[in-house]
Protein backbone atom coordinates (compact mmCIF):
# COMPACT_ATOMS: atom_id res chain seq x y z
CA UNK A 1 119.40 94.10 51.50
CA UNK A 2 121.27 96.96 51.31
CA UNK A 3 124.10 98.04 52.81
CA UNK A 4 123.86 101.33 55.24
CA UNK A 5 127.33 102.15 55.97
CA UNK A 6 127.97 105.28 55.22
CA UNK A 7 131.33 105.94 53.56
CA UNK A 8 133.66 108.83 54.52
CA UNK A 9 137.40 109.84 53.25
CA UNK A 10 140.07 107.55 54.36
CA UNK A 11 141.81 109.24 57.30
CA UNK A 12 145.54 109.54 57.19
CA UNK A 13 147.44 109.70 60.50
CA UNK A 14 150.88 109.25 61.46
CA UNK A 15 150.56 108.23 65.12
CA UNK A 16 147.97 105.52 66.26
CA UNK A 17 146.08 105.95 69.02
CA UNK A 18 144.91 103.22 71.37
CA UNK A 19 141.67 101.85 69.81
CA UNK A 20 138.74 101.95 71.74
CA UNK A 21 138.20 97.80 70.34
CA UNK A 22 139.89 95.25 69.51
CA UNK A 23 142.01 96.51 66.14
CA UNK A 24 144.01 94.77 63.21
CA UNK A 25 146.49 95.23 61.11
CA UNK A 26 145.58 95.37 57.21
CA UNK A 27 149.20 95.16 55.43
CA UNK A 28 148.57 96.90 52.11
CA UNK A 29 152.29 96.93 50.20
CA UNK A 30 154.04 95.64 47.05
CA UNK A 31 153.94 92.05 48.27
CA UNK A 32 150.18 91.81 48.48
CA UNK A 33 149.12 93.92 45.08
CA UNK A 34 148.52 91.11 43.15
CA UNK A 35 145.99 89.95 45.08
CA UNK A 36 144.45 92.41 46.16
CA UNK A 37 143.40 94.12 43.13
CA UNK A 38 141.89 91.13 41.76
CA UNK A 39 138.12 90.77 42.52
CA UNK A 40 136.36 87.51 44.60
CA UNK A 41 132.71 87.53 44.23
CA UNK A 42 132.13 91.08 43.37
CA UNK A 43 134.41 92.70 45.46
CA UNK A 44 138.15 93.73 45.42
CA UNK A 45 140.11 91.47 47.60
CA UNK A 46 141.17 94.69 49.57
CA UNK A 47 137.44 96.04 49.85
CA UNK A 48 136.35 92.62 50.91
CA UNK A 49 138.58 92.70 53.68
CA UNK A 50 137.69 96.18 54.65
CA UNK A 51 134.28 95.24 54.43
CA UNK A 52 134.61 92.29 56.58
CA UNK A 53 137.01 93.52 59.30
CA UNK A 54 134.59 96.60 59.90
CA UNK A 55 131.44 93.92 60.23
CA UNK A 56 133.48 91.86 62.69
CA UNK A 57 134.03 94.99 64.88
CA UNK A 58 137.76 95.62 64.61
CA UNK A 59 139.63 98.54 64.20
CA UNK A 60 141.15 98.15 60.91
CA UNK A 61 144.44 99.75 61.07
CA UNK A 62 145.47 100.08 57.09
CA UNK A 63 149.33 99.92 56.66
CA UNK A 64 149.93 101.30 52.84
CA UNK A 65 153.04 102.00 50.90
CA UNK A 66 150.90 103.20 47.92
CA UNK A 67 151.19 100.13 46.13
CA UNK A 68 147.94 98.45 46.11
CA UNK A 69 144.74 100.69 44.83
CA UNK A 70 142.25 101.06 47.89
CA UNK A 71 138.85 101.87 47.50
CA UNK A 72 138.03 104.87 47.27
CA UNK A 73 136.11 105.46 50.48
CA UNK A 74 136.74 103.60 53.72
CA UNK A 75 135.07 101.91 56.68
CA UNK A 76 134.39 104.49 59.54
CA UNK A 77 136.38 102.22 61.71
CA UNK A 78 139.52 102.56 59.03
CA UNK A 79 142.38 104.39 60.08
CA UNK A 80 145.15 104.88 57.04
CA UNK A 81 149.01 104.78 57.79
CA UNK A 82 151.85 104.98 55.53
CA UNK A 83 154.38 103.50 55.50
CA UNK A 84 156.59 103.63 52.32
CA UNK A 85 159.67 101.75 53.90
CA UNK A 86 160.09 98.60 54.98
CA UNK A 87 161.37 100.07 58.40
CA UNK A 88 158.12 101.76 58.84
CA UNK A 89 156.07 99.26 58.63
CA UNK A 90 158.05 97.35 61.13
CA UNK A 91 157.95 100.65 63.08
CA UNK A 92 154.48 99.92 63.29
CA UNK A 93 154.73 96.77 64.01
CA UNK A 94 156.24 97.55 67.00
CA UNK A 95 154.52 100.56 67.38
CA UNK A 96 151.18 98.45 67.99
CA UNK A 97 152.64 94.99 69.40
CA UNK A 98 150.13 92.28 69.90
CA UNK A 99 147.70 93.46 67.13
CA UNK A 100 147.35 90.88 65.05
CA UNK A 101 148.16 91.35 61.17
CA UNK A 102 146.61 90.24 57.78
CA UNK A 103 147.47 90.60 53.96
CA UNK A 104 145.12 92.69 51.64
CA UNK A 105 145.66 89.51 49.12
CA UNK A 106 143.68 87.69 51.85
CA UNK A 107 140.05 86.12 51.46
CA UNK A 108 138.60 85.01 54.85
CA UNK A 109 135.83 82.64 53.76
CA UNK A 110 133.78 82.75 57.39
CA UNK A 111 133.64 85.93 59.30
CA UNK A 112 134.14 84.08 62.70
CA UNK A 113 137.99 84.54 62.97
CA UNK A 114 140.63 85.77 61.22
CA UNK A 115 142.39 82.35 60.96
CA UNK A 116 141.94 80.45 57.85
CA UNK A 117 142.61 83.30 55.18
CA UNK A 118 143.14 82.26 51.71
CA UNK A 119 145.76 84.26 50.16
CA UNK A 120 145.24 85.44 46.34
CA UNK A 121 147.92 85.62 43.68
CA UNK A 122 146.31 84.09 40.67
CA UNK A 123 143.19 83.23 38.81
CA UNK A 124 143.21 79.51 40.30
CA UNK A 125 144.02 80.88 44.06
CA UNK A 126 141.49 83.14 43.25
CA UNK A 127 138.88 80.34 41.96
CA UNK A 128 139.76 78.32 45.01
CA UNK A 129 139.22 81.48 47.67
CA UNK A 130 135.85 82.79 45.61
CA UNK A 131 134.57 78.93 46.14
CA UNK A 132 135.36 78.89 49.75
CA UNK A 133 133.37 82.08 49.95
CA UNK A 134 129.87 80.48 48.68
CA UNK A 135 130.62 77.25 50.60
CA UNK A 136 130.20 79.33 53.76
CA UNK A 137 126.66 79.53 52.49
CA UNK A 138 125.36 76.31 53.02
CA UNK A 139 123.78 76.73 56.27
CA UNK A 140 122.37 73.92 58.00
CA UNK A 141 118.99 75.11 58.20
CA UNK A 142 118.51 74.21 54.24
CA UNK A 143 115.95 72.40 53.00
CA UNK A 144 117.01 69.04 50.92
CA UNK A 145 115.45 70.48 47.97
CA UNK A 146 117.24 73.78 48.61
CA UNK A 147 120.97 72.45 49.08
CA UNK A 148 121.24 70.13 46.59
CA UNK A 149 118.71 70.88 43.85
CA UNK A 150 118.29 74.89 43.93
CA UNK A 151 121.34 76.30 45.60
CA UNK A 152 123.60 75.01 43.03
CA UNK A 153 122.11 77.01 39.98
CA UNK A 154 121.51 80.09 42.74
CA UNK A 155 125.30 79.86 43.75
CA UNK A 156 125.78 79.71 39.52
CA UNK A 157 123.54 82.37 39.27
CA UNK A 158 125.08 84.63 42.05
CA UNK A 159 128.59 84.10 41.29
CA UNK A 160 128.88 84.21 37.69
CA UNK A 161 126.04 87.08 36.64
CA UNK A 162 124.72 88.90 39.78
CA UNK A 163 128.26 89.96 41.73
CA UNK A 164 129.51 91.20 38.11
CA UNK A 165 126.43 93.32 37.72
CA UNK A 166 125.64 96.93 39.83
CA UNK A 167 122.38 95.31 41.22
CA UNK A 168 120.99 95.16 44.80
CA UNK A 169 119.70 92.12 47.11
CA UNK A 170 116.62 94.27 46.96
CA UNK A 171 116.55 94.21 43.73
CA UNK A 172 117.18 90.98 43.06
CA UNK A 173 114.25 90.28 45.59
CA UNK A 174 111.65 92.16 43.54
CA UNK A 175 112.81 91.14 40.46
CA UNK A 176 112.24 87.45 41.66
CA UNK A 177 108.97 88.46 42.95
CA UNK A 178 107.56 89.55 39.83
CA UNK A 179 108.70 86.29 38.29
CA UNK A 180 106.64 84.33 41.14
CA UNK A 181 103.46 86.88 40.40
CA UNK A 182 103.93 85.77 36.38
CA UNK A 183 103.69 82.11 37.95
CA UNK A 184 100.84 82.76 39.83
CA UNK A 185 98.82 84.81 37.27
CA UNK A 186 99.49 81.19 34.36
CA UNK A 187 98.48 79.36 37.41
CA UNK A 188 95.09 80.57 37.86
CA UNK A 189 93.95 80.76 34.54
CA UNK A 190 93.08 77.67 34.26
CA UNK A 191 94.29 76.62 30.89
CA UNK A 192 96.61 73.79 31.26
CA UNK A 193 99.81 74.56 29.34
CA UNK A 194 99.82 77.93 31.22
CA UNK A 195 99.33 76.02 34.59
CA UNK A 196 102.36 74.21 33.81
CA UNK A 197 104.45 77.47 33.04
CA UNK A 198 103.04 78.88 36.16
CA UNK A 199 104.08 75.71 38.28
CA UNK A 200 107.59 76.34 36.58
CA UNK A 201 108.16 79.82 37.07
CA UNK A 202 107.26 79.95 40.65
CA UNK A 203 110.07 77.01 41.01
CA UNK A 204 112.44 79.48 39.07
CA UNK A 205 111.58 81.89 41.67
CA UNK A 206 112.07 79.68 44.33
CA UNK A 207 115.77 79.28 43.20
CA UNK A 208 115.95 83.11 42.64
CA UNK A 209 114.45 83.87 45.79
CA UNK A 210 117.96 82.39 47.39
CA UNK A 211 120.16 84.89 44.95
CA UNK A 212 118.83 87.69 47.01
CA UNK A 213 120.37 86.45 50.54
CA UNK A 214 123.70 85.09 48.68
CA UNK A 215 124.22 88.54 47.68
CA UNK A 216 123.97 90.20 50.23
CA UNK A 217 126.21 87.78 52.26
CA UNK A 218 129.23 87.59 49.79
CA UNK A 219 129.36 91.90 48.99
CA UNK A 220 128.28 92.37 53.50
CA UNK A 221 124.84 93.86 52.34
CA UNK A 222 122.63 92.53 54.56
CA UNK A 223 120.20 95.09 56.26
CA UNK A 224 117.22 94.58 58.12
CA UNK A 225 115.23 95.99 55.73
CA UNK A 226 116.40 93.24 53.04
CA UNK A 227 115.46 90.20 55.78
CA UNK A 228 112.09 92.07 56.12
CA UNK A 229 111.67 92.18 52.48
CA UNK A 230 112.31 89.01 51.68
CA UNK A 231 110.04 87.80 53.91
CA UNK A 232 106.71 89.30 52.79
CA UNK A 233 107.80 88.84 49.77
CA UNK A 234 107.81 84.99 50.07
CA UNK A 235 104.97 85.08 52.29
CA UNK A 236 102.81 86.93 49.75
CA UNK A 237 103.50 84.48 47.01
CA UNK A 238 102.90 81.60 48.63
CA UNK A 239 99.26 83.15 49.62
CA UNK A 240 99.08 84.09 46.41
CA UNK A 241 100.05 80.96 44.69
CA UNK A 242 97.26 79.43 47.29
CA UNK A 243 94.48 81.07 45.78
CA UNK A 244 95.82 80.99 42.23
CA UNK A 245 95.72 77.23 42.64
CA UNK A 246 91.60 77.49 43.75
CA UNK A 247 90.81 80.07 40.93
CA UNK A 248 92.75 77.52 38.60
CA UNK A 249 91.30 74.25 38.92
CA UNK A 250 87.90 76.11 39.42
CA UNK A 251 88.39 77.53 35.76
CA UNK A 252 89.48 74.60 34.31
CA UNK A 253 86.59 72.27 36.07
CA UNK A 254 83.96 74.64 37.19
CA UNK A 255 83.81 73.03 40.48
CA UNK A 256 83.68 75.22 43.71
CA UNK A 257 84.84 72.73 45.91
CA UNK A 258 88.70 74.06 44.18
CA UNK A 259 87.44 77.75 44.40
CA UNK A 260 87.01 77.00 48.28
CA UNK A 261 90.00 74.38 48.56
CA UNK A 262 92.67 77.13 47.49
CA UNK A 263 90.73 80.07 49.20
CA UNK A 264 90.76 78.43 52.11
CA UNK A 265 94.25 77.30 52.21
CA UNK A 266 95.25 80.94 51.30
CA UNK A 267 93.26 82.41 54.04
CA UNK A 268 94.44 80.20 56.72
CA UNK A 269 98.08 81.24 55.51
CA UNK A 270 96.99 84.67 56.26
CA UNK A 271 96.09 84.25 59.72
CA UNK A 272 99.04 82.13 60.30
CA UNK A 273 101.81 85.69 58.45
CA UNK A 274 99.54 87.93 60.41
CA UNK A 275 100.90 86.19 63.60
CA UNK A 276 104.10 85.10 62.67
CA UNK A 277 104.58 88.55 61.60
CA UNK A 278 103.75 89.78 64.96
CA UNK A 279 105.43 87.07 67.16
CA UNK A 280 108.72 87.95 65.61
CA UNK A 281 108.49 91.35 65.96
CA UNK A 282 107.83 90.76 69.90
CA UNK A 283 110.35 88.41 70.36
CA UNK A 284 112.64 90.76 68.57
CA UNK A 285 114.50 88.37 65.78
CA UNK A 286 114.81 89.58 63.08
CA UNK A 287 113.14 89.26 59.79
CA UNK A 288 112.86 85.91 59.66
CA UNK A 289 110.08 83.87 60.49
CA UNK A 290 111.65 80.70 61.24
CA UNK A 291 113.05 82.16 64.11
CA UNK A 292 109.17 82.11 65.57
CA UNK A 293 109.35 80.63 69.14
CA UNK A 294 106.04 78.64 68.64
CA UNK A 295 104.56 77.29 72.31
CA UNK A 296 102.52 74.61 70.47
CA UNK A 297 106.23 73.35 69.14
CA UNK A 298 108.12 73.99 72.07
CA UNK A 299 111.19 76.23 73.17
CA UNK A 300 113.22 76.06 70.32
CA UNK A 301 112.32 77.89 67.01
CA UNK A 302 112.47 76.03 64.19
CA UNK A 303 115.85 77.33 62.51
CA UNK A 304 117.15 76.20 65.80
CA UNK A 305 115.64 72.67 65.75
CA UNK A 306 116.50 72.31 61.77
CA UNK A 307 120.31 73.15 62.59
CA UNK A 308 120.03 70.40 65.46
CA UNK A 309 118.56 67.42 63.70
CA UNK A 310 115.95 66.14 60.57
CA UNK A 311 114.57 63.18 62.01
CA UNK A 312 111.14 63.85 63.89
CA UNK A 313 108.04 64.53 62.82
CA UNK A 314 107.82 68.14 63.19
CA UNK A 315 110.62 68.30 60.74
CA UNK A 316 109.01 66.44 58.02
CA UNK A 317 105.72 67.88 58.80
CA UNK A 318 107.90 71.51 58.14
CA UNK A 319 110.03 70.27 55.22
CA UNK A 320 106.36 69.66 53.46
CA UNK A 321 105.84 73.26 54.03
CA UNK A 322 109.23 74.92 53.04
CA UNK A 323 108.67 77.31 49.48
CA UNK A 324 111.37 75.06 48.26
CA UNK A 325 109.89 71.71 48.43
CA UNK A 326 105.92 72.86 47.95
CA UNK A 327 106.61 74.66 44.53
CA UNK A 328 108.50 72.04 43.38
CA UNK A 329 106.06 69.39 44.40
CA UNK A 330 103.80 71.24 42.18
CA UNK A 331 105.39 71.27 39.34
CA UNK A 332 105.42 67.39 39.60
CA UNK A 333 102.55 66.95 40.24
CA UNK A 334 101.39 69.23 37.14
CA UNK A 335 104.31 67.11 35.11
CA UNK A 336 102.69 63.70 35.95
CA UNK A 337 98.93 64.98 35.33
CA UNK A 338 97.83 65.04 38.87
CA UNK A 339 98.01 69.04 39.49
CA UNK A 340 94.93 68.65 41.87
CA UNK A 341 97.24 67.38 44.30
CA UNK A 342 98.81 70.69 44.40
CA UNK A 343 95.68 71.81 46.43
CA UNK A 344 95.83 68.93 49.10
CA UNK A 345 99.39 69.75 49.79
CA UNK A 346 98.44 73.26 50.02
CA UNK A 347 95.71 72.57 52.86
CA UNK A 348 98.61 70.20 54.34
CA UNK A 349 100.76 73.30 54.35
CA UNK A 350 98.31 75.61 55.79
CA UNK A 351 95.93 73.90 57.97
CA UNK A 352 99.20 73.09 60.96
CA UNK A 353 100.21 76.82 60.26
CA UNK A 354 96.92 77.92 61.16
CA UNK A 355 96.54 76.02 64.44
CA UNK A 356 100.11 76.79 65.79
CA UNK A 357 98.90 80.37 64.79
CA UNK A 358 95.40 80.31 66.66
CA UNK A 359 96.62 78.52 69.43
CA UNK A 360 99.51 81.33 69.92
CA UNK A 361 96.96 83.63 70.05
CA UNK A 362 94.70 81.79 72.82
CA UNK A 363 98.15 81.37 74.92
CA UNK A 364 98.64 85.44 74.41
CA UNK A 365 95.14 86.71 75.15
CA UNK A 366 95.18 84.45 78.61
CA UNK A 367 97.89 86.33 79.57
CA UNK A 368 100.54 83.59 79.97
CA UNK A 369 104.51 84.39 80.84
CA UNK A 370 106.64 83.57 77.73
């Protein structure tokens, strides 16, 4: 999830001239230094508002008197003015009345408005305005699993090791991939001890896998590429960890009613990413696959219908199927000695997939309207 601006040298004018959208104000002097030199989830407090401004569209007027170090490179969109005197900033002021006006010691937690900025003038201001930040991640789309039992060691993860280190979402994505393929590999070798480290790393990566998107969201990395990325990625483990479990329990037991269980499971996943994969690229969202519009499940796609409500049950019937809850269902059922159950769950998981998928494809080849 990288990001694709392309920098260029800050551009230093004396007269403003009327922006072409809506602009801002970003008051850069002595009074805001403090602030915004220090650094809120991997990012100067200046460059996050640079960052941000540009992403929300605005024409980011920057008012300087020197005073507070600016990156080195600025947004497209930025426009740098000077204004070493008091009287010229409120020259500008007036020059461009009715622009609104923010501080460069300011951290806007959501990028909706520019209301609610946190200003920035010590470590515990800058605490408070860096955990405001990752609070805006908690979308309502997450799994219970996900918000209460993984995010928190992701946000850990995120905040205190990943934003202080020059690493990419991408990166982070692969990196968490090869941990899942490790997990996957213990998994089906059928020795039990392994099986158990192989249940437990692809829960690791199921917490890493959410270190990826937090990153890119707190530095404004996201790219289409990344939400691609991410998805195959998860995709392809969870096929994989499908067949692992089949080749697993087959090793362990001999028995090829596991060998078929897990191949099966893994095949029907197959069919059901082959189509999703499709679908979303026809209905133009994205990257993600939970923004499917399914016909066998109705209008609403199911990032939609998870951000509405929990109680129904196509919810639960999904919840059983979300990467966080599966792998960690696993694990326990590994921990307690009943691993075999892994491979029900996994048919659970993939058999519903595979109808919604086959039935999308009957609707499409009769030629129905969307």
């Amino acid at each position: 999830m990288t990001d694709n601006d392309d920098p260029v040298t800050p551009t230093v004018v004396d007269a403003i001239p009327p922006p072409a959208k809506r602009a801002v104000i970003l008051r850069a002097t002595a009074a805001e230094v403090v602030g915004a030199g220090m650094h809120v989830a991997g990012l100067s407090v200046v460059e996050r508002s640079l960052k941000q401004l540009d992403r929300m569209g605005l024409s980011v007027i920057v008012a300087s008197d020197g005073s507070c170090p600016l990156p080195k490179y600025l947004p497209p969109t930025a426009l740098l003015r000077r204004v070493p005197r008091p009287d010229e900033l409120a020259a500008l002021r007036k020059e461009l009345e009715g622009v609104p006006e923010v501080g460069a010691n300011e951290v806007r937690p959501t990028s909706r408005s520019l209301e609610g900025g946190l200003k920035v003038a010590d470590e515990i201001s800058r605490r408070k305005a860096e955990s405001a930040v990752f609070a805006e991640l908690l979308r309502g789309d997450l799994g219970f699993v996900a918000r209460y039992l993984n995010k928190p060691v992701s946000f850990f993860i995120t905040r205190h090791l990943l934003c202080r280190l020059p690493v990419t979402p991408n990166q982070v994505t692969l990196g968490a991939a090869l941990v899942g393929l490790l997990g996957a590999t213990f998994i089906a070798s059928g020795n039990y001890p392994f099986m158990l480290w192989g249940f437990f790393l692809a829960h690791v990566q199921s917490i890493l896998d959410g270190c990826d998107g937090e990153l890119a969201r707190v530095r404004f990395q996201q790219s289409a590429i990344g939400e691609w990325l991410d998805t195959l990625v998860d995709d392809g483990l969870n096929i994989a960890i499908f067949a692992a479990l089949g080749i697993g329990f087959y090793r362990a037991t001999g028995s090829n009613l596991y060998l078929s269980a897990g191949l099966v499971a893994s095949l029907m996943h197959i069919v059901y990413d082959f189509v999703a994969l499709t679908e979303i690229r026809r209905q133009g969202e994205g990257g993600e696959i939970i923004k499917v519009r399914w016909r066998l499940t109705g209008t609403d796609n199911m990032k939609t219908r998870l951000t509405k409500t929990r109680a129904n049950p196509m919810i639960v019937l999904y919840t059983m199927g979300r990467r966080d809850f599966f792998v960690l269902a696993f694990l326990v059922y590994a921990l307690v000695g009943l691993g075999k159950l892994a491979l029900v769950h996994a048919l659970l998981i993939a058999g519903p997939l595979f109808v919604i998928a086959t039935t999308q494809v009957i609707w499409r080849l009769r030629g129905s309207p969307e």
